[in-house]
C-alpha atoms as a PDB file:
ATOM      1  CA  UNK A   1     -25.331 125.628-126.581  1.00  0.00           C
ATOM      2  CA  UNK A   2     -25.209 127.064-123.082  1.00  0.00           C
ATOM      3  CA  UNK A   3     -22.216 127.572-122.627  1.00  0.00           C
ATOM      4  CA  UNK A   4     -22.385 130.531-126.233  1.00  0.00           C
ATOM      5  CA  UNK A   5     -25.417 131.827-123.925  1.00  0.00           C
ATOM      6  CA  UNK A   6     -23.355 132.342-121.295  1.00  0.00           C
ATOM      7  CA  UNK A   7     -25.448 130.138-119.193  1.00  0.00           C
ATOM      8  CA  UNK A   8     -22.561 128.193-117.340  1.00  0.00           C
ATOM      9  CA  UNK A   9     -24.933 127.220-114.509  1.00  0.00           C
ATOM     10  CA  UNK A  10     -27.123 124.740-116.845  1.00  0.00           C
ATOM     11  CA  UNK A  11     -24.592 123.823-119.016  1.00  0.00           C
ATOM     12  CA  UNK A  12     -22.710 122.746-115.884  1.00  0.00           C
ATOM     13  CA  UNK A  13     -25.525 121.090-114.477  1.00  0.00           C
ATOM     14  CA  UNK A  14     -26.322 119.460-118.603  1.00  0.00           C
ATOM     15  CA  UNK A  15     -22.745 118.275-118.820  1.00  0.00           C
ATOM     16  CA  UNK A  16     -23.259 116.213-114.890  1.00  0.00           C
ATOM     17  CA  UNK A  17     -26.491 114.277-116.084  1.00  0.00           C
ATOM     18  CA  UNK A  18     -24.584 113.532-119.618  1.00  0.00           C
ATOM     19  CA  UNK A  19     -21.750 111.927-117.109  1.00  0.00           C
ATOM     20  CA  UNK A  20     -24.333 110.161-115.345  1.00  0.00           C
ATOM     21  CA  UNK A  21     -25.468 108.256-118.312  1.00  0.00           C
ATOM     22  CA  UNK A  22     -22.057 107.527-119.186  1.00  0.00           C
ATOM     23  CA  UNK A  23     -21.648 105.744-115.464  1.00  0.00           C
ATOM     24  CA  UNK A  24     -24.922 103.924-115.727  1.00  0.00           C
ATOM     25  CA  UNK A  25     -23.514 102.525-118.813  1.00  0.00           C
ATOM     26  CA  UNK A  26     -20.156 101.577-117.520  1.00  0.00           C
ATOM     27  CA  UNK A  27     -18.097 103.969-119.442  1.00  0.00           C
ATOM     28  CA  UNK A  28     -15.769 105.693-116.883  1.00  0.00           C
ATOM     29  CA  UNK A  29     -13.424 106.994-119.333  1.00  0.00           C
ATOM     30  CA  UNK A  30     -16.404 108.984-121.359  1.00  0.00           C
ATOM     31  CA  UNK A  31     -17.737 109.877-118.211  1.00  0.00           C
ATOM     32  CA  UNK A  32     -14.303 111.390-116.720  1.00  0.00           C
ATOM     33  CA  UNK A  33     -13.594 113.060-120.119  1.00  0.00           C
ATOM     34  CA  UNK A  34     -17.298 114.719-119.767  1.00  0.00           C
ATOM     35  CA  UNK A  35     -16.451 115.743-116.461  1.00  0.00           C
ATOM     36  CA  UNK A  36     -13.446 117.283-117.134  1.00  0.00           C
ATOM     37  CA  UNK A  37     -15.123 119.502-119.827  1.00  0.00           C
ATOM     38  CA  UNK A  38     -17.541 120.343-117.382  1.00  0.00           C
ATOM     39  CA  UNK A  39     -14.683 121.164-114.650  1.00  0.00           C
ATOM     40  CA  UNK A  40     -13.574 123.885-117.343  1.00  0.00           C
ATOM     41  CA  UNK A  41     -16.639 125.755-117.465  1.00  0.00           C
ATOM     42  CA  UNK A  42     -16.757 125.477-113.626  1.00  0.00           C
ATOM     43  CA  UNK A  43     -13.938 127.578-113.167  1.00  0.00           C
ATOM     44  CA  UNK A  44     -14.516 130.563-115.620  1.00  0.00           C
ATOM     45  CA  UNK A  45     -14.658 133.743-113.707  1.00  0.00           C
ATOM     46  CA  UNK A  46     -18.352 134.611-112.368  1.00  0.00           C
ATOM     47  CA  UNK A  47     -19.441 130.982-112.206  1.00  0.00           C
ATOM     48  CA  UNK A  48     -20.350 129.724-108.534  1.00  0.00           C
ATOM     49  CA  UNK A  49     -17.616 127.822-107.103  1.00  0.00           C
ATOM     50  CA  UNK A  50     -19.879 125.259-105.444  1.00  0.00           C
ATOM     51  CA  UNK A  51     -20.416 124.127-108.755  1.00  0.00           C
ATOM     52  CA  UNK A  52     -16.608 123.459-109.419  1.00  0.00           C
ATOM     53  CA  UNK A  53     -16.855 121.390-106.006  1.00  0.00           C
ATOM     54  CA  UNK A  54     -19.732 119.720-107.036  1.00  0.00           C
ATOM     55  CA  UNK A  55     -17.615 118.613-110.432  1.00  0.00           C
ATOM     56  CA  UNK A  56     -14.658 117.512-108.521  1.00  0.00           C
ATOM     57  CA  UNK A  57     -16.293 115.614-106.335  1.00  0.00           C
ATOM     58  CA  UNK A  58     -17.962 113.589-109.046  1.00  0.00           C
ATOM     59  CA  UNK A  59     -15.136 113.323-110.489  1.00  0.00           C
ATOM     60  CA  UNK A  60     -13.041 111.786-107.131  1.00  0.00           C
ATOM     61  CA  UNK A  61     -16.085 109.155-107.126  1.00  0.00           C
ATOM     62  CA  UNK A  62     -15.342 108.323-110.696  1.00  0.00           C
ATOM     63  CA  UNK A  63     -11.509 107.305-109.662  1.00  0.00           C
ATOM     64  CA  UNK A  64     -12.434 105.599-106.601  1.00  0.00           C
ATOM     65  CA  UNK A  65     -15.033 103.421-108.938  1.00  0.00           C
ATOM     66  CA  UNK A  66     -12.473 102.905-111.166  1.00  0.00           C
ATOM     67  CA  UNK A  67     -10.050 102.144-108.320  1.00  0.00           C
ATOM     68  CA  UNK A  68     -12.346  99.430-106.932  1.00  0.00           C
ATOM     69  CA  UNK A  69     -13.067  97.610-110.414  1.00  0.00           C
ATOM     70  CA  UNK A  70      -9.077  96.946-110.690  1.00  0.00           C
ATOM     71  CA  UNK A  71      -8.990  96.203-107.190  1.00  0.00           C
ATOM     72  CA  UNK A  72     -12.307  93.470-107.702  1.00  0.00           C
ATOM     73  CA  UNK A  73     -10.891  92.240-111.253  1.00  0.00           C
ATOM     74  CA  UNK A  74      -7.141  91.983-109.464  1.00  0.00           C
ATOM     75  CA  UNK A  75      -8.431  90.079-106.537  1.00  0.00           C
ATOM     76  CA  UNK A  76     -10.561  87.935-109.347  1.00  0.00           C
ATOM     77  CA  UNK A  77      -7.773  86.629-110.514  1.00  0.00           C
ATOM     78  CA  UNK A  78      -5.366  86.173-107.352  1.00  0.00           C
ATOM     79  CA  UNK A  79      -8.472  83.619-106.102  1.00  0.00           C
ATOM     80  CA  UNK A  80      -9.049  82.189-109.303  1.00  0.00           C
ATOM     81  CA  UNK A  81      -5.493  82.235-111.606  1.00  0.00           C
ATOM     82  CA  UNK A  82      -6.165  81.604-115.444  1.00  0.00           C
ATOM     83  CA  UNK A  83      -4.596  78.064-115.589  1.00  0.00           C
ATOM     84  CA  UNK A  84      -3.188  77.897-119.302  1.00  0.00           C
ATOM     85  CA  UNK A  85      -3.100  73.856-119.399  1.00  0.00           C
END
């Protein structure tokens, strides 16, 4: 809707609190995919390129998040193998 009124700014800043929700509820991939969409509109000519930062930035915190919870479930199961007896 704000992105047909040309307002970039709020659909932007719209599109980060949608990803938001998707963290709080654990859903990294929705949350990346919303991001991404929101990286788009970032970098349309006239738009303020702080707001493309702001996006990527996000987005590099969603990786390392994801990053860590293979790291934590990897390390899960090197201290604690599945024994299949």
């Amino acid at each position: 809707m704000f992105t047909a009124q040309g307002n970039f700014r709020e659909a932007i800043h719209h599109t980060l609190e949608t990803a938001n929700i998707h963290l709080n509820l654990a859903d990294f991939d929705m949350a990346r995919q919303t991001l991404n969409s929101a990286l788009l509109a970032a970098q349309k000519p006239g738009v303020d390129k702080s707001l493309a930062a702001l996006v990527l930035h996000k987005i590099g915190e969603i990786d390392k998040q994801r990053l860590d919870w293979r790291n934590g479930e990897l390390l899960r199961f090197d201290r604690h193998p599945v024994s299949w007896d």
